[in-house]
PDB file of N, CA and C in Angstrom:
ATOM      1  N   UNK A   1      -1.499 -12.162  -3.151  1.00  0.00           N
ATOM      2  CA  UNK A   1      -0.946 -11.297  -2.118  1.00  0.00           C
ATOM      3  C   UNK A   1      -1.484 -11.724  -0.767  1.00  0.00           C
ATOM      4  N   UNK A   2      -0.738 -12.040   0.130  1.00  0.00           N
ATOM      5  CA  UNK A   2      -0.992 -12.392   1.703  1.00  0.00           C
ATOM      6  C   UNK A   2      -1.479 -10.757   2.414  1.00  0.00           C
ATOM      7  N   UNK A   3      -0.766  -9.706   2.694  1.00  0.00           N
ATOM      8  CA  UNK A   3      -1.387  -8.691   3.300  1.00  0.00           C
ATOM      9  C   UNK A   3      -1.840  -8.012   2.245  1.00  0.00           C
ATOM     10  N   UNK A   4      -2.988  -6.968   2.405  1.00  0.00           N
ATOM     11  CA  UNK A   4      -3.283  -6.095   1.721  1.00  0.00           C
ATOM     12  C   UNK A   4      -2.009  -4.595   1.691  1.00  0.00           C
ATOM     13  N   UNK A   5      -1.685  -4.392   0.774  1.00  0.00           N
ATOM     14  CA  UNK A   5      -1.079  -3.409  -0.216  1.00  0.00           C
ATOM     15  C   UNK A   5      -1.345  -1.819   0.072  1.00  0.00           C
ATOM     16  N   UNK A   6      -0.190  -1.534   0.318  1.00  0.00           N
ATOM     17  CA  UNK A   6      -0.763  -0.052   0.659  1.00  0.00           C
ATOM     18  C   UNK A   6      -0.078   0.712  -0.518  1.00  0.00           C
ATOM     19  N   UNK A   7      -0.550   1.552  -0.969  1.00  0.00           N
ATOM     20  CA  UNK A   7       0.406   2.686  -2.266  1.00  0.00           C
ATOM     21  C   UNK A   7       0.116   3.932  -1.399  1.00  0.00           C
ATOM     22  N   UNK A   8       0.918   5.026  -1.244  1.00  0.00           N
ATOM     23  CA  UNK A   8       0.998   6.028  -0.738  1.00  0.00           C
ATOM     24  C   UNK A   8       1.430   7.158  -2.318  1.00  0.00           C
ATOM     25  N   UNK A   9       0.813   7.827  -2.165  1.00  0.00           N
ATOM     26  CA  UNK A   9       1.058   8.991  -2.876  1.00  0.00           C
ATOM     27  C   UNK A   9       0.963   9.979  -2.494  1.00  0.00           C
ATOM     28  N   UNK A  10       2.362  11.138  -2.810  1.00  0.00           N
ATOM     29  CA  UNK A  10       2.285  12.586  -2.414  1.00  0.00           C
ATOM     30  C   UNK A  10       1.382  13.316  -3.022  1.00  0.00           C
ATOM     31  N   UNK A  11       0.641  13.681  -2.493  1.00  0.00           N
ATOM     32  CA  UNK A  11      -0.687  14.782  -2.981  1.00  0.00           C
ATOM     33  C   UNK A  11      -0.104  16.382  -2.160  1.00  0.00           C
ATOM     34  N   UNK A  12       0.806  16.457  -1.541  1.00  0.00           N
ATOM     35  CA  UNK A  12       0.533  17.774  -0.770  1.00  0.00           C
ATOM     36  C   UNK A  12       2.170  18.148  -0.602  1.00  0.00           C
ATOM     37  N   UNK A  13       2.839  17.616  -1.305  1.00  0.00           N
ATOM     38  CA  UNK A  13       4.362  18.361  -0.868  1.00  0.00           C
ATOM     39  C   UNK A  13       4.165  19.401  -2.319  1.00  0.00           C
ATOM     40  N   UNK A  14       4.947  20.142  -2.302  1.00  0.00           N
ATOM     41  CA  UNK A  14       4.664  21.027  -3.064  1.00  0.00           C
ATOM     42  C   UNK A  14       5.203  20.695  -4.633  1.00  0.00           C
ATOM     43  N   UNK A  15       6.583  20.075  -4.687  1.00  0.00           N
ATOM     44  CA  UNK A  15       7.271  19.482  -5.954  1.00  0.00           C
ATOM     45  C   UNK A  15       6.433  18.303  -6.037  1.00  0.00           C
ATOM     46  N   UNK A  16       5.607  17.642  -5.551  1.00  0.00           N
ATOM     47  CA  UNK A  16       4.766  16.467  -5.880  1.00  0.00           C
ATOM     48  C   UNK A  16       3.362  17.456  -6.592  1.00  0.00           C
ATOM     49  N   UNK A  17       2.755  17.938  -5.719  1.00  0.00           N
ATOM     50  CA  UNK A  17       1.805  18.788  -6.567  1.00  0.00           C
ATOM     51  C   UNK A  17       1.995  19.156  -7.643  1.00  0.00           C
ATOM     52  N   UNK A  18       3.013  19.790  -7.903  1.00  0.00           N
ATOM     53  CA  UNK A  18       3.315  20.667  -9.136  1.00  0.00           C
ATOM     54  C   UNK A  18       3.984  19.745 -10.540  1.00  0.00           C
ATOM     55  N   UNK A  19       3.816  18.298  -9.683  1.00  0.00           N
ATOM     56  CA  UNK A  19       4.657  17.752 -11.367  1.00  0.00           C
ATOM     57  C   UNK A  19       3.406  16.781 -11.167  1.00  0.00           C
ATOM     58  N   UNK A  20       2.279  17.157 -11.087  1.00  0.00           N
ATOM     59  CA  UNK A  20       1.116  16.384 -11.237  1.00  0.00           C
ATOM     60  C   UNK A  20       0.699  14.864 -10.557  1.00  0.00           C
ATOM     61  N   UNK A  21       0.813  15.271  -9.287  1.00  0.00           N
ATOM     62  CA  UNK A  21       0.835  13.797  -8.355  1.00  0.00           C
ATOM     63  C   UNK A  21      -0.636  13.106  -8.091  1.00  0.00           C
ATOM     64  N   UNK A  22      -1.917  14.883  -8.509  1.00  0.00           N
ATOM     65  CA  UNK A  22      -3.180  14.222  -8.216  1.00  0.00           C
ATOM     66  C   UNK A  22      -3.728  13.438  -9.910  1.00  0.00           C
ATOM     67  N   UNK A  23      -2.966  13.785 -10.953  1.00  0.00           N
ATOM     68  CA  UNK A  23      -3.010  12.949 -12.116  1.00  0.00           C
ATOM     69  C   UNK A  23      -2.564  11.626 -11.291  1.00  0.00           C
ATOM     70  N   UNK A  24      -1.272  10.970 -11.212  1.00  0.00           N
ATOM     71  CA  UNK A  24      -0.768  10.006 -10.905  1.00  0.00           C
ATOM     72  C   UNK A  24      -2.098   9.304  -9.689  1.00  0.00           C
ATOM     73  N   UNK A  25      -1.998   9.965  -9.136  1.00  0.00           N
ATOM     74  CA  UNK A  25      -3.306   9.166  -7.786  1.00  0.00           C
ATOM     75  C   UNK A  25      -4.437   8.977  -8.371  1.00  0.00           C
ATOM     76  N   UNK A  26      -4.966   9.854  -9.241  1.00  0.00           N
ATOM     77  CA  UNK A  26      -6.167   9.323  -9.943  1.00  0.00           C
ATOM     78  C   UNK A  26      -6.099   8.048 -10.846  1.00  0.00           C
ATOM     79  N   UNK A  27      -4.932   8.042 -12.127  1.00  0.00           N
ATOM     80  CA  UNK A  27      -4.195   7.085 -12.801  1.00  0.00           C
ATOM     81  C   UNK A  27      -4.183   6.113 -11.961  1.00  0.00           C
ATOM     82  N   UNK A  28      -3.552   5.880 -10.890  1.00  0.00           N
ATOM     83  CA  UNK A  28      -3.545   4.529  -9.743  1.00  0.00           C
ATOM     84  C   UNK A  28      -5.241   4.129  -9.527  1.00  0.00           C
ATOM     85  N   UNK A  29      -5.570   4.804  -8.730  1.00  0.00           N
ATOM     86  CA  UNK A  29      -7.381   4.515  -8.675  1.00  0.00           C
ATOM     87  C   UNK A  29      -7.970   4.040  -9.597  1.00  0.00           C
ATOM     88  N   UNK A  30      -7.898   4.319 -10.307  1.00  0.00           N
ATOM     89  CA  UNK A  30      -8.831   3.863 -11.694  1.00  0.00           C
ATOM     90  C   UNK A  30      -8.023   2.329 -12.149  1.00  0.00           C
ATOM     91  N   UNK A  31      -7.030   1.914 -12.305  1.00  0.00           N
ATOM     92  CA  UNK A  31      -6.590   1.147 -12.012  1.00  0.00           C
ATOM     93  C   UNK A  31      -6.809  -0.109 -11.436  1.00  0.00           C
ATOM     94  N   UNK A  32      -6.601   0.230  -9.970  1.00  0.00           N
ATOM     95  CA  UNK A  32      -7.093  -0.266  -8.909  1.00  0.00           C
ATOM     96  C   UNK A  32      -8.458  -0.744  -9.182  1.00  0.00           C
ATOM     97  N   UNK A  33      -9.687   0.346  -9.647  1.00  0.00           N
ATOM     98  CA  UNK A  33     -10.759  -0.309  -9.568  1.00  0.00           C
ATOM     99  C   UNK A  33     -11.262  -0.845 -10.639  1.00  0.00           C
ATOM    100  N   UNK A  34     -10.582  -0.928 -12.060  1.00  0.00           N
ATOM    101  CA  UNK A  34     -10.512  -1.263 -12.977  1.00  0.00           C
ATOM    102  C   UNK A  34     -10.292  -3.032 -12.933  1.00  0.00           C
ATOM    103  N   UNK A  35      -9.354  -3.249 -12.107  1.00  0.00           N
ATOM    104  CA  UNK A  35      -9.487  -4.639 -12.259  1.00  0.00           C
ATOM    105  C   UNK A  35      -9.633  -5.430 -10.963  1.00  0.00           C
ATOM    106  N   UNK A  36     -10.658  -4.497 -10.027  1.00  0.00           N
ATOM    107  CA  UNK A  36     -11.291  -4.924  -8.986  1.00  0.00           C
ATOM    108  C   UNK A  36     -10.258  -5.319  -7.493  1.00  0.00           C
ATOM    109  N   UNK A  37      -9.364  -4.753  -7.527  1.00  0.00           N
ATOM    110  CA  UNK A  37      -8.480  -4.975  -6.276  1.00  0.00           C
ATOM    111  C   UNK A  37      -8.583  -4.026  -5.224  1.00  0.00           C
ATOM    112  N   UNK A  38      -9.570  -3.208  -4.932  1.00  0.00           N
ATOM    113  CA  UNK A  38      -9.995  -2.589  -3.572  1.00  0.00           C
ATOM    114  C   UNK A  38      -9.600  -3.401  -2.893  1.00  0.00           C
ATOM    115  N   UNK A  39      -9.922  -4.756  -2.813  1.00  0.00           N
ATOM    116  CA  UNK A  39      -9.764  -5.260  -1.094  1.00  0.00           C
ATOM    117  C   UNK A  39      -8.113  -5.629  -1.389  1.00  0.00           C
ATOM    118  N   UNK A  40      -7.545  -5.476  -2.131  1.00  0.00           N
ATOM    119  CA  UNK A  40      -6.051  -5.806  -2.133  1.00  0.00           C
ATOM    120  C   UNK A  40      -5.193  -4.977  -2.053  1.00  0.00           C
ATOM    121  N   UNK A  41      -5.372  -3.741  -2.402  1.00  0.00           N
ATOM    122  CA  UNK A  41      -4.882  -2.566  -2.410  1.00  0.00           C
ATOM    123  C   UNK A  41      -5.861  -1.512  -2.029  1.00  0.00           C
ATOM    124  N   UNK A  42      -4.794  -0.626  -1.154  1.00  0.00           N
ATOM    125  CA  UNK A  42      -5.235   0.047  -0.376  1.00  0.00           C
ATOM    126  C   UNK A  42      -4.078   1.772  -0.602  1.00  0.00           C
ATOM    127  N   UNK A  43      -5.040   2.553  -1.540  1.00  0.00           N
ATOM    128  CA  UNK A  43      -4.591   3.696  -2.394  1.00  0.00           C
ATOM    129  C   UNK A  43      -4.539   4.372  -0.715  1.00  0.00           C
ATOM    130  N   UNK A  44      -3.732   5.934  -1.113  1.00  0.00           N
ATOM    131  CA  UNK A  44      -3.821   6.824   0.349  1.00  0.00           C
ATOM    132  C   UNK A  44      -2.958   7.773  -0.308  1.00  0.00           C
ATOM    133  N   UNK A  45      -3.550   8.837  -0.192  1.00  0.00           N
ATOM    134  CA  UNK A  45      -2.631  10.566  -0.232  1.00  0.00           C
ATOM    135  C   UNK A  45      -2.152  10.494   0.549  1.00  0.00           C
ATOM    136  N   UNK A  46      -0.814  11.193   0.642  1.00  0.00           N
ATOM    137  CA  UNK A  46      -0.091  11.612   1.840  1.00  0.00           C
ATOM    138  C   UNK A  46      -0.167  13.042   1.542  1.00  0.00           C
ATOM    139  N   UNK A  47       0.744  13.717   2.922  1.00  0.00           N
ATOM    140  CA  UNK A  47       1.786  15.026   2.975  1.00  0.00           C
ATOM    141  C   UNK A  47       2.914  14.373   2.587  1.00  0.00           C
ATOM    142  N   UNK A  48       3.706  15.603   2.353  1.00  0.00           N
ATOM    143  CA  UNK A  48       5.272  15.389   2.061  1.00  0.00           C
ATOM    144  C   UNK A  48       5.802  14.058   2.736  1.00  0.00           C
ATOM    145  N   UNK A  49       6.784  13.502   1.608  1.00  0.00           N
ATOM    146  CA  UNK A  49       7.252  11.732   2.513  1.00  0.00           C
ATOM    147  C   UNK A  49       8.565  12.058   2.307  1.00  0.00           C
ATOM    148  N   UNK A  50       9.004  13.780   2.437  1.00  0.00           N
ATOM    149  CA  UNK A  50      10.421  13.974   2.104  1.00  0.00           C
ATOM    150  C   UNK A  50      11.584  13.706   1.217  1.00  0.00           C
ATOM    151  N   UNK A  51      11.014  12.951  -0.250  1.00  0.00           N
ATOM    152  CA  UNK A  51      11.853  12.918  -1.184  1.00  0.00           C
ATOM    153  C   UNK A  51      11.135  13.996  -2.472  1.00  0.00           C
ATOM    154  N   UNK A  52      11.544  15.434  -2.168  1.00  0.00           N
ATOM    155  CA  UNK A  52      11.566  16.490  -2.712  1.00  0.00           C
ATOM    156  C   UNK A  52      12.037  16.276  -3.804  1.00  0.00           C
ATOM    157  N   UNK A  53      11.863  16.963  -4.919  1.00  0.00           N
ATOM    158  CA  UNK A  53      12.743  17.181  -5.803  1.00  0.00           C
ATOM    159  C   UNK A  53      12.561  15.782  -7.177  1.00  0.00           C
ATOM    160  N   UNK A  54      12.159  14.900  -6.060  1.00  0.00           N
ATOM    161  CA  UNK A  54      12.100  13.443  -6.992  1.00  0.00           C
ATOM    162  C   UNK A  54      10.452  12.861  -7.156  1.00  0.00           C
ATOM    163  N   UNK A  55       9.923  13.764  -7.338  1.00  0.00           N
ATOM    164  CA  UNK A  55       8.528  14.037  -7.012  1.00  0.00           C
ATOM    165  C   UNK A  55       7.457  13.406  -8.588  1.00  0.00           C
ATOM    166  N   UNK A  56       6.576  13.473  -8.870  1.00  0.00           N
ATOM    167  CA  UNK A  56       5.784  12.760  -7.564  1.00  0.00           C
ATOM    168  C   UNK A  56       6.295  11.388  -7.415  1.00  0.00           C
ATOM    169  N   UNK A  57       6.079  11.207  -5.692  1.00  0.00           N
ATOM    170  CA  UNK A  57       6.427   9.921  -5.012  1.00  0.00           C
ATOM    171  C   UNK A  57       5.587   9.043  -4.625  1.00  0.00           C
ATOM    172  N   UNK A  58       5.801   7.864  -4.953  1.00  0.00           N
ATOM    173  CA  UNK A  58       4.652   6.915  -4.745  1.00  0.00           C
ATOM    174  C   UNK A  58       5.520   5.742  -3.951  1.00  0.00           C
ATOM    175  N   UNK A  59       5.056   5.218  -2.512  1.00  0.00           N
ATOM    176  CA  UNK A  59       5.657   4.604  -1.742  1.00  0.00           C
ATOM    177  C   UNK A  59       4.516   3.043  -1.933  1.00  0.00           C
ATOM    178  N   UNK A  60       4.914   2.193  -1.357  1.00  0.00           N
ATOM    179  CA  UNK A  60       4.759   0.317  -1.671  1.00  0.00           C
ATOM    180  C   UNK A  60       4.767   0.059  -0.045  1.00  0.00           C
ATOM    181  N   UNK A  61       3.730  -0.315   0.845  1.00  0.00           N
ATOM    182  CA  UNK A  61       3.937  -1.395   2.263  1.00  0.00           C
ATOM    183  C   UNK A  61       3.249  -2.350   1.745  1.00  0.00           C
ATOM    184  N   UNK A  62       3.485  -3.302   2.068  1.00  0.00           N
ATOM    185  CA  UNK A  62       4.666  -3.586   3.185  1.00  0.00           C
ATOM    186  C   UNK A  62       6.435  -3.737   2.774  1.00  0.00           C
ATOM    187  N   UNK A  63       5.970  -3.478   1.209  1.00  0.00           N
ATOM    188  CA  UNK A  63       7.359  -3.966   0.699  1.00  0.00           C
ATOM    189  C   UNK A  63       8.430  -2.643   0.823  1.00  0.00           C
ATOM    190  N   UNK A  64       8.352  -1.705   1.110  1.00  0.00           N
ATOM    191  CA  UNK A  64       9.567  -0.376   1.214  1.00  0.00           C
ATOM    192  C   UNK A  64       9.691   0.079   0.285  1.00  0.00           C
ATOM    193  N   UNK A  65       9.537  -0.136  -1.502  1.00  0.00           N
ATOM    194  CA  UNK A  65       9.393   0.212  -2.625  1.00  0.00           C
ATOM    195  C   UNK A  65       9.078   1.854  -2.537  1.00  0.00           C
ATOM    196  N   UNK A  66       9.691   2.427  -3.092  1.00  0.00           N
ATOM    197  CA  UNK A  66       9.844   3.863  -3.200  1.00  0.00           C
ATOM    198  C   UNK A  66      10.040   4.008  -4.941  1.00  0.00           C
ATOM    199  N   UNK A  67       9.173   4.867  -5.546  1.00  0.00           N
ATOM    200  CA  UNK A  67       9.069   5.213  -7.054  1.00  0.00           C
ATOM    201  C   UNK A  67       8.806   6.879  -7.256  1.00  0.00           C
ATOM    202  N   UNK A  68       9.672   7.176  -7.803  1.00  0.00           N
ATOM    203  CA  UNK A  68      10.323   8.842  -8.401  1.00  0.00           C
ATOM    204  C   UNK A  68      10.078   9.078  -9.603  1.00  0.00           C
ATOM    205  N   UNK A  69       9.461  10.511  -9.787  1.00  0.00           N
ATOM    206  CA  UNK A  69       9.341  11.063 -11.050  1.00  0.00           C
ATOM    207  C   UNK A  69       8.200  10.234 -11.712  1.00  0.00           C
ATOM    208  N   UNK A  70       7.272   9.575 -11.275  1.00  0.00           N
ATOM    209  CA  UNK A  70       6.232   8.811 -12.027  1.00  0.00           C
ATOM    210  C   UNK A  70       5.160   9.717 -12.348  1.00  0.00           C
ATOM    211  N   UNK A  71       4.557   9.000 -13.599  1.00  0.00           N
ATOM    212  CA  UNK A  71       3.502   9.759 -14.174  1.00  0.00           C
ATOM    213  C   UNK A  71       2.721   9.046 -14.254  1.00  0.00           C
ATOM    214  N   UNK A  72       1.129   9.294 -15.135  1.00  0.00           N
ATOM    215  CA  UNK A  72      -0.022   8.658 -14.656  1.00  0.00           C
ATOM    216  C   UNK A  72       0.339   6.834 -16.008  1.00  0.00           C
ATOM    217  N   UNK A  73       1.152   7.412 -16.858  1.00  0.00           N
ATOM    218  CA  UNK A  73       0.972   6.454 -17.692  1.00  0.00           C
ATOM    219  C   UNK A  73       1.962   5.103 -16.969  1.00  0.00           C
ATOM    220  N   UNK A  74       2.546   5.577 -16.018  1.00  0.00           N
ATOM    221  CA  UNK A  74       3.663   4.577 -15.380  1.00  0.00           C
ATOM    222  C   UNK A  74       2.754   3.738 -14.244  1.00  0.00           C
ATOM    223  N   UNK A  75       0.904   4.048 -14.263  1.00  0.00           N
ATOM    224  CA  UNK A  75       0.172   3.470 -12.799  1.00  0.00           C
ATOM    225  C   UNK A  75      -0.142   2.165 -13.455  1.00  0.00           C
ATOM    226  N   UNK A  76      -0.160   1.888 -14.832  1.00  0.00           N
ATOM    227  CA  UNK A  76      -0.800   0.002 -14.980  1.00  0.00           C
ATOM    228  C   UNK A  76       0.444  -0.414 -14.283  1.00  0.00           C
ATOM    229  N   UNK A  77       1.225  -0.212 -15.073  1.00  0.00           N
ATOM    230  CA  UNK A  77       2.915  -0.846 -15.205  1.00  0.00           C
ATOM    231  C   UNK A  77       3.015  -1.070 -13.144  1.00  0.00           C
ATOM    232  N   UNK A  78       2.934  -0.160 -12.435  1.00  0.00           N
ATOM    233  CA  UNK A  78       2.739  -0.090 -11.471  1.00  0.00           C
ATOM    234  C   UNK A  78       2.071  -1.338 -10.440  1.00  0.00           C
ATOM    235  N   UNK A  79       0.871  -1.245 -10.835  1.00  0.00           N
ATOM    236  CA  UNK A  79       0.017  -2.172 -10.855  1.00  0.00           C
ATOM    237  C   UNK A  79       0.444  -3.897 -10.625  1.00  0.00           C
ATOM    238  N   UNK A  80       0.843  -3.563 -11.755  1.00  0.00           N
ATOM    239  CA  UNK A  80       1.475  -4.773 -12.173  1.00  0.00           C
ATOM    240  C   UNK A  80       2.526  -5.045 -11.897  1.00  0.00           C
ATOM    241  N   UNK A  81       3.602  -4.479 -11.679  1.00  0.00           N
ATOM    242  CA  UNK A  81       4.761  -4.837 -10.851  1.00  0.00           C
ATOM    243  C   UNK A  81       4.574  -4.936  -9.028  1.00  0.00           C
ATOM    244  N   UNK A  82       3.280  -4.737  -8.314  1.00  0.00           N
ATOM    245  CA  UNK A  82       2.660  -4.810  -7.287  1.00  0.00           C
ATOM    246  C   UNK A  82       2.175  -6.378  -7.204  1.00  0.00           C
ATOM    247  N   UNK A  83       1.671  -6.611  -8.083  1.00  0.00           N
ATOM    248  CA  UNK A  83       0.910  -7.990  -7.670  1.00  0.00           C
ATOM    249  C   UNK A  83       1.769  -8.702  -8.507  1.00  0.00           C
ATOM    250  N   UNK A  84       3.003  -8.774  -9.363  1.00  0.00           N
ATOM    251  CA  UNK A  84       3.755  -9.654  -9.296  1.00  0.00           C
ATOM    252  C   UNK A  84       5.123  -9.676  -8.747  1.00  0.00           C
ATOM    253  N   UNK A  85       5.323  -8.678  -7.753  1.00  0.00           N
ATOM    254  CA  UNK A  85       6.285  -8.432  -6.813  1.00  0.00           C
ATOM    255  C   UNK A  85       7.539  -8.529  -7.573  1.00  0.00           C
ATOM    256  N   UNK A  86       7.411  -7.367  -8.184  1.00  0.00           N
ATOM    257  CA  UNK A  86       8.595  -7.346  -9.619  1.00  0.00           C
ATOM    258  C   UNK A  86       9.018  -5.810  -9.297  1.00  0.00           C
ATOM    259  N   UNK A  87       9.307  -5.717  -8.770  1.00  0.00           N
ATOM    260  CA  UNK A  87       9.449  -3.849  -8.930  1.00  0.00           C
ATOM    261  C   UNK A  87       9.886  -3.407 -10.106  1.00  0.00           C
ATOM    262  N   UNK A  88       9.754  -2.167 -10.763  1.00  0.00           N
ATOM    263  CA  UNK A  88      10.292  -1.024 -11.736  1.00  0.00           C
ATOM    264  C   UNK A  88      11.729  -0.374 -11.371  1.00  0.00           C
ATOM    265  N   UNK A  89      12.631  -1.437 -12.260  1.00  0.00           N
ATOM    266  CA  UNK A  89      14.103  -0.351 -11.752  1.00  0.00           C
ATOM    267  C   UNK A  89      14.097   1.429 -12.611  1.00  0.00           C
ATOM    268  N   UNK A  90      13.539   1.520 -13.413  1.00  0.00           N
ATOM    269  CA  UNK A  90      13.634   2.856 -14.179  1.00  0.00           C
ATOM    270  C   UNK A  90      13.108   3.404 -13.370  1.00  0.00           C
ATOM    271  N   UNK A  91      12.065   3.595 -12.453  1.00  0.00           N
ATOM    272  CA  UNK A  91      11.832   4.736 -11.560  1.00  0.00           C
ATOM    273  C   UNK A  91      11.825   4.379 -10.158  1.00  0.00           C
ATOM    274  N   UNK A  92      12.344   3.003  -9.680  1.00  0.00           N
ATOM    275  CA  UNK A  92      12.865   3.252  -7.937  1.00  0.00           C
ATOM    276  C   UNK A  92      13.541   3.793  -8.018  1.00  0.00           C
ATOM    277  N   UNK A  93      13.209   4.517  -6.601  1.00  0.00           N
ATOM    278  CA  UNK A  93      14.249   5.329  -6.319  1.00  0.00           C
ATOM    279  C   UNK A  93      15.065   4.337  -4.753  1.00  0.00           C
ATOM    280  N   UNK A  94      16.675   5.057  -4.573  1.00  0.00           N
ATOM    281  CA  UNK A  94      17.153   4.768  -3.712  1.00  0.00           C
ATOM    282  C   UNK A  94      16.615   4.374  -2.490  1.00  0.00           C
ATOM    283  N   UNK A  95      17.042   3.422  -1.407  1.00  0.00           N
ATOM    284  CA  UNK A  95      16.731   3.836   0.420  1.00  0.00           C
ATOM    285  C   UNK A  95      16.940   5.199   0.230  1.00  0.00           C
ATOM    286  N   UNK A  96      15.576   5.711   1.492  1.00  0.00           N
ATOM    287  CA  UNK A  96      16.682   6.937   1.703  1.00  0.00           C
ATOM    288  C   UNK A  96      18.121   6.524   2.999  1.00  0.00           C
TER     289      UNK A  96
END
């Protein structure tokens, strides 16, 4: 990876809370430090990123990658479609 990796996760919209987004952010972290990519990735809670409903949302910079309805077991897979710049069609979601 040339830039470092940002993952954004909803921690604070309310349909992200409630379908377990701080599971999913923890699932990512552990991850992350599991196979030592701190300096490559760069985890971050958000507020609401306005895709309600399709919750929890986990956003990709520099690449625009947007992922819906994910759960904690979907963060290797994640992972891994990150550092081989493969995205997950079963849970991107649309541009908005």
């Amino acid at each position: 990876m040339s830039k470092k990796q940002k993952v954004f996760v909803c921690t604070k919209g309310k349909t992200c809370r409630e379908r377990g987004a701080r599971d999913v952010y923890c699932a990512l972290e552990q991850q992350i430090e599991e196979l030592g990519l701190e300096d490559q990735i760069k985890l971050k809670k958000t507020e609401c990123m306005g895709r309600c409903g399709k919750g929890p949302t986990v956003k990709i910079k520099p690449d625009k990658i947007w992922y819906g309805s994910v759960s904690p077991r979907d963060c290797a897979e994640i992972i891994r479609s990150l550092l081989a710049k493969t995205p997950i069609a079963r849970i991107r979601l649309k541009k908005a």
